[in-house]
Protein backbone atom coordinates (compact mmCIF):
# COMPACT_ATOMS: atom_id res chain seq x y z
CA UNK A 1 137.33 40.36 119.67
CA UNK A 2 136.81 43.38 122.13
CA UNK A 3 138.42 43.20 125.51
CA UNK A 4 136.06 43.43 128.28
CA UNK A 5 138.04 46.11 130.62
CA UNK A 6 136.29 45.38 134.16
CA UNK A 7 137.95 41.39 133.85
CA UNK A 8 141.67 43.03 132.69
CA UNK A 9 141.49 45.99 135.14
CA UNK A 10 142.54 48.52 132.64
CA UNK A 11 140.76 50.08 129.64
CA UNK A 12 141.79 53.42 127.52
CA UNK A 13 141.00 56.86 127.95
CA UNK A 14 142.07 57.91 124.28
CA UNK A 15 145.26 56.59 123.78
CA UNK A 16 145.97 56.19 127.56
CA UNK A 17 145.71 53.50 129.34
CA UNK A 18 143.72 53.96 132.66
CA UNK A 19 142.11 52.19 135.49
CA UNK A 20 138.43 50.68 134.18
CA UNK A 21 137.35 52.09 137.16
CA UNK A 22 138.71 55.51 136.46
CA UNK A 23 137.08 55.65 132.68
CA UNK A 24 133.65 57.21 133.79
CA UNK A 25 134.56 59.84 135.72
CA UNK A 26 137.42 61.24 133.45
CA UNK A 27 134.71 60.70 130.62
CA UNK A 28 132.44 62.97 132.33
CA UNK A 29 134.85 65.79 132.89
CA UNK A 30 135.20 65.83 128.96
CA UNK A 31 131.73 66.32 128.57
CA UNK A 32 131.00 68.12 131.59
CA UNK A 33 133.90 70.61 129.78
CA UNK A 34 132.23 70.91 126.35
CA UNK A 35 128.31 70.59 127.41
CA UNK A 36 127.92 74.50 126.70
CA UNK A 37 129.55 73.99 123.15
CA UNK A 38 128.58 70.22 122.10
CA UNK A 39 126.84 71.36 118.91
CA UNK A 40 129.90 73.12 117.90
CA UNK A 41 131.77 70.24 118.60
CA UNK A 42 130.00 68.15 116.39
CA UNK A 43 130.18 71.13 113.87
CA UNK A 44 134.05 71.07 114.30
CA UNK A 45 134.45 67.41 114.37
CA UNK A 46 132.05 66.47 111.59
CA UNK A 47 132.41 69.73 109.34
CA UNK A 48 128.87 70.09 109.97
CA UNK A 49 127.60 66.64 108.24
CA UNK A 50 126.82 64.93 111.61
CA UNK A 51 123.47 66.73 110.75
CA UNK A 52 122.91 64.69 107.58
CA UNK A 53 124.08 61.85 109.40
CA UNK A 54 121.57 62.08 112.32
CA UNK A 55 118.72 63.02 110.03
CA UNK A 56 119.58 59.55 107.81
CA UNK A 57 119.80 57.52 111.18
CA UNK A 58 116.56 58.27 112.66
CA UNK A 59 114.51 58.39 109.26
CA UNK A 60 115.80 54.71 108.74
CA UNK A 61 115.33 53.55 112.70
CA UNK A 62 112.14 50.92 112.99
CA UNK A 63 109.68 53.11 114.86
CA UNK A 64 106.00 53.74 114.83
CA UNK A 65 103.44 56.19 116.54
CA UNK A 66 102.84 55.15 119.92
CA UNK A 67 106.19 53.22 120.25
CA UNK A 68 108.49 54.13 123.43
CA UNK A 69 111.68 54.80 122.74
CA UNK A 70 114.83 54.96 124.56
CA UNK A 71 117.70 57.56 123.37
CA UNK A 72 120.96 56.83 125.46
CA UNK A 73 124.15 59.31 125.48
CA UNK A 74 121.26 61.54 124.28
CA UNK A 75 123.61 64.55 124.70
CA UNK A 76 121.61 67.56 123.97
CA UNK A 77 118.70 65.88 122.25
CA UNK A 78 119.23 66.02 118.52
CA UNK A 79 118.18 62.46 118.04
CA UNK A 80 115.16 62.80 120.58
CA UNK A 81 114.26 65.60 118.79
CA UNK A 82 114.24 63.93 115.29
CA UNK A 83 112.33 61.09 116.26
CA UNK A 84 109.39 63.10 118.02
CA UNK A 85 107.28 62.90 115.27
CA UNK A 86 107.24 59.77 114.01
CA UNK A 87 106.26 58.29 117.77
CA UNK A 88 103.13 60.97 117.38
CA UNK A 89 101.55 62.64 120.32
CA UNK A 90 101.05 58.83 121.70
CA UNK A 91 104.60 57.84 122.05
CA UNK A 92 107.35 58.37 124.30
CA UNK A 93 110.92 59.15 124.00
CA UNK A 94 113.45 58.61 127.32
CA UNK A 95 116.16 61.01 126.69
CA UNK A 96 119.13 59.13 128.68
CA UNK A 97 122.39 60.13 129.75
CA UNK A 98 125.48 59.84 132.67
CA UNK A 99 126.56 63.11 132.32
CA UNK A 100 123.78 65.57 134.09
CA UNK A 101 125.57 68.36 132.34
CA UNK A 102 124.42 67.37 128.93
CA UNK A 103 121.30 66.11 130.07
CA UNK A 104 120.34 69.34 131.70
CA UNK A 105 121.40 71.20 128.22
CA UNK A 106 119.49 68.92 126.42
CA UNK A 107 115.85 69.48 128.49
CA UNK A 108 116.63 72.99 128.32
CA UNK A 109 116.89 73.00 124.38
CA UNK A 110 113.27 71.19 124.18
CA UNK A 111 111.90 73.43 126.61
CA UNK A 112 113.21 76.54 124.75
CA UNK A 113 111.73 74.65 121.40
CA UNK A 114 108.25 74.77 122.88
CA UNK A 115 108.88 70.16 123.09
CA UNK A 116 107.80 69.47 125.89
CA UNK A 117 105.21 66.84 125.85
CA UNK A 118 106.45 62.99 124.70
CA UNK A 119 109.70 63.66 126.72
CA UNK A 120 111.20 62.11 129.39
CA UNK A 121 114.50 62.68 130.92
CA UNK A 122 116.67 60.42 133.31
CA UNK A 123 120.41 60.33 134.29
CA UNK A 124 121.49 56.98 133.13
CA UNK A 125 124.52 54.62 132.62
CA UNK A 126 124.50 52.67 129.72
CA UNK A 127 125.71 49.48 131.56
CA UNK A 128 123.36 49.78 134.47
CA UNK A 129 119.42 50.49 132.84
CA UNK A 130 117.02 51.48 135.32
CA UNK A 131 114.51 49.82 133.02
CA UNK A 132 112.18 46.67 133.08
CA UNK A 133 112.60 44.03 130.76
CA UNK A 134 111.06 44.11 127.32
CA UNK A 135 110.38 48.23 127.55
CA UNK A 136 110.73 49.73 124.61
CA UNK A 137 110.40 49.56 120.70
CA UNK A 138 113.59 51.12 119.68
CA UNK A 139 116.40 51.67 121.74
CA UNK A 140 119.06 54.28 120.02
CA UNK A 141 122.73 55.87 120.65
CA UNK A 142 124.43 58.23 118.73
CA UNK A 143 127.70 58.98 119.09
CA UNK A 144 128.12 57.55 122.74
CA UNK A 145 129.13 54.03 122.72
CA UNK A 146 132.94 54.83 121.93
CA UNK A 147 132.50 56.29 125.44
CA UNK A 148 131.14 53.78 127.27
CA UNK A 149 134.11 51.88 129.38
CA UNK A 150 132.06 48.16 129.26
CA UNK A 151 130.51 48.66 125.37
CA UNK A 152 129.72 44.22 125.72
CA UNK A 153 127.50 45.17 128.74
CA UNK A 154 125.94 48.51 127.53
CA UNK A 155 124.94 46.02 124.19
CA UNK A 156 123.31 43.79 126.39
CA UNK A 157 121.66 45.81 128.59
CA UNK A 158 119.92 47.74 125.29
CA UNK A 159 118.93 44.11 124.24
CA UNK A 160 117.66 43.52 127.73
CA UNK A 161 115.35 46.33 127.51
CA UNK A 162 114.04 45.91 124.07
CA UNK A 163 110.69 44.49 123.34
CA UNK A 164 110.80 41.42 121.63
CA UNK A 165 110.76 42.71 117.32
CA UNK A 166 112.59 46.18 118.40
CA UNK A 167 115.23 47.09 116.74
CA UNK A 168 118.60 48.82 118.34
CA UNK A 169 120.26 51.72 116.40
CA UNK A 170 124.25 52.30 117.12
CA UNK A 171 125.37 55.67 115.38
CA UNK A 172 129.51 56.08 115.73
CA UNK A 173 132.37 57.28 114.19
CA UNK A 174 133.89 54.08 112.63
CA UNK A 175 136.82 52.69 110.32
CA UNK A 176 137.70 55.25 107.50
CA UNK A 177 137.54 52.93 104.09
CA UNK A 178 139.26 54.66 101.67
CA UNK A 179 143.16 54.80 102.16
CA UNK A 180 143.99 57.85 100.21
CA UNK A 181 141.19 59.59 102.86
CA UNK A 182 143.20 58.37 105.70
CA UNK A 183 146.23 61.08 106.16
CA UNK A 184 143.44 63.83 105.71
CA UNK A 185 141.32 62.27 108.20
CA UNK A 186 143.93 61.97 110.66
CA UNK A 187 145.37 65.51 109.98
CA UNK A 188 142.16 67.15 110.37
CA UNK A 189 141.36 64.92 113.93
CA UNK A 190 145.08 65.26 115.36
CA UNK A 191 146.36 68.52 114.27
CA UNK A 192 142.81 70.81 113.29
CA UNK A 193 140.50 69.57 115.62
CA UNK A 194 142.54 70.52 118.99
CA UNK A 195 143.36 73.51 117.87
CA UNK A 196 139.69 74.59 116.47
CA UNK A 197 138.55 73.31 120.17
CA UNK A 198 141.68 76.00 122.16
CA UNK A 199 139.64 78.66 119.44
CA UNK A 200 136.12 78.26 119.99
CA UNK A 201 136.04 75.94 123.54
CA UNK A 202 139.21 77.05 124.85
CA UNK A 203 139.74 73.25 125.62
CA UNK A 204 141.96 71.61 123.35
CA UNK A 205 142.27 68.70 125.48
CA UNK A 206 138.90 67.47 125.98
CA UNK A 207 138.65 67.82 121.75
CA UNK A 208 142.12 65.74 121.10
CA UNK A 209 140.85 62.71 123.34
CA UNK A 210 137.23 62.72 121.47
CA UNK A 211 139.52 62.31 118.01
CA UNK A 212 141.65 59.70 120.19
CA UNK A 213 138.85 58.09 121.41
CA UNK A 214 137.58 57.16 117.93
CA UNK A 215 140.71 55.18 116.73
CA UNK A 216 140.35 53.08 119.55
CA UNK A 217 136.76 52.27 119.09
CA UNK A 218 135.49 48.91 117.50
CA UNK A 219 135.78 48.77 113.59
CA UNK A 220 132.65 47.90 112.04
CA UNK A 221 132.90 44.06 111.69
CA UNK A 222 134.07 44.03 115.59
CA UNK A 223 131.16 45.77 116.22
CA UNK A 224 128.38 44.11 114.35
CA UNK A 225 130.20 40.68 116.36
CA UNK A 226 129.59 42.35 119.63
CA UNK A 227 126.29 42.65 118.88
CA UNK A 228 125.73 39.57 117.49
CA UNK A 229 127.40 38.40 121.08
CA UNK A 230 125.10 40.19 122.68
CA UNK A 231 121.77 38.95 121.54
CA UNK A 232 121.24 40.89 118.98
CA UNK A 233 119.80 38.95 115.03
CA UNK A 234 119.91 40.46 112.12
CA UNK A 235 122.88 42.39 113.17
CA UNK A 236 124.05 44.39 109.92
CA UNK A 237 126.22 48.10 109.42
CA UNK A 238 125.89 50.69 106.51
CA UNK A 239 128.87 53.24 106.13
CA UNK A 240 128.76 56.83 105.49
CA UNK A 241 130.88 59.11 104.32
CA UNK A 242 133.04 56.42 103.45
CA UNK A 243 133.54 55.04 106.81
CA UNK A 244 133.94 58.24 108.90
CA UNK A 245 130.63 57.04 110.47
CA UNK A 246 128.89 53.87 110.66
CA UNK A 247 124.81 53.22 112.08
CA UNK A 248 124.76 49.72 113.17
CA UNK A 249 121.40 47.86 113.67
CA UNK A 250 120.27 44.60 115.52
CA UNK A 251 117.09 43.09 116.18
CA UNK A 252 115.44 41.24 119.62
CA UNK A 253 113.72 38.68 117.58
């Protein structure tokens, strides 16, 4: 099972090992570094599919008009933005997340889209929601959780604040599943990505530990048992694109 960093002292930054303490504020110098060019990140790191991915993941999430819903690591609002209309002109979506860099990128992208009503905005750590009990309907994160230095207590914190029947939506890069896909994979996120990242960022560095920092996330079994551990029922994982991503859903029952 996962280690829980804050009781061994140490976690990893990629493939470095680093205080737990230390985790969040190296994290946020990554993103605070690529903020400006996180779309193109996500172009260069997904070949442009995390857009297929992200539409699939919030046309499949449990949601309603009128439901609130919380969007954590919401990074520059793509899955905020998705979601606004099926909530409707009644419902609510928190766009959450630690870094104020993205967040401020993110408001700025729904103000320049004329989407401004239904949004809020709050600087948030996973691991410590500002939140009552029992707030929302649907409580999502997309590509954040491999980020997160305690990923046990950022699970139970989204079960904390999920109404009972809501549903939690985990979207991550996961476990590649087909072995003759592996070399390519790991060429293209070890050797292409860094050096697409010095071309169009000029920060290779920040780009090789988001390709580290996958490997040393939770494979898909792992995670659906950390959710399980956390509260979560139903707890269940569909791949796509055979493994590079996984969504992973649980229910507050």
């Amino acid at each position: 099972m996962s280690e829980n960093p804050y009781e061994q002292g140490k976690t990893h930054f990629g493939f470095k090992d680093v205080d737990a303490k230390e985790k969040q504020k190296l994290v946020a110098g990554v993103f605070s570094s690529v903020a400006g060019n996180y779309d193109l990140m996500n172009d260069l790191m997904s070949l442009g599919i995390h857009r297929v991915w992200k539409r699939y993941f919030t046309a499949t999430a449990q949601v309603k008009p009128g439901d609130k819903v919380l969007d954590l690591a919401g990074g520059t609002g793509d899955i905020a933005l998705l979601l606004r209309d099926r909530v409707g002109d009644t419902g609510t979506i928190v766009l959450g997340d630690i870094n104020g860099d993205m967040l401020k990128v993110g408001r700025d992208r729904m103000i320049n889209k004329g989407k401004v009503a239904g949004f809020e905005y709050t600087q948030v750590n996973a691991e410590h929601l500002p939140f009552p009990d029992n707030s929302f309907e649907l409580v999502t994160i997309a590509f954040g959780l491999r980020n997160v230095t305690d990923k046990d207590q950022a699970l139970r914190e989204m079960f904390r604040v999920l109404k009972p029947g809501g549903q939690a939506r985990v979207l991550e890069f996961s476990e590649v599943t087909q072995e003759w896909f592996k070399p390519i994979y790991d060429f293209h996120s070890f050797q292409v990505l860094p050096r697409l990242g010095e071309l169009f960022a000029k920060d290779s560095d920040s780009y090789r530990y988001l390709a580290e920092s996958i490997r040393k996330h939770p494979p898909q079994k792992e995670l659906m048992q950390m959710m399980e551990q956390a509260g979560f029922e139903r707890c269940h994982y569909k791949n796509l694109s055979a493994g590079i991503v996984a969504i992973h859903s649980g229910y507050k029952l």
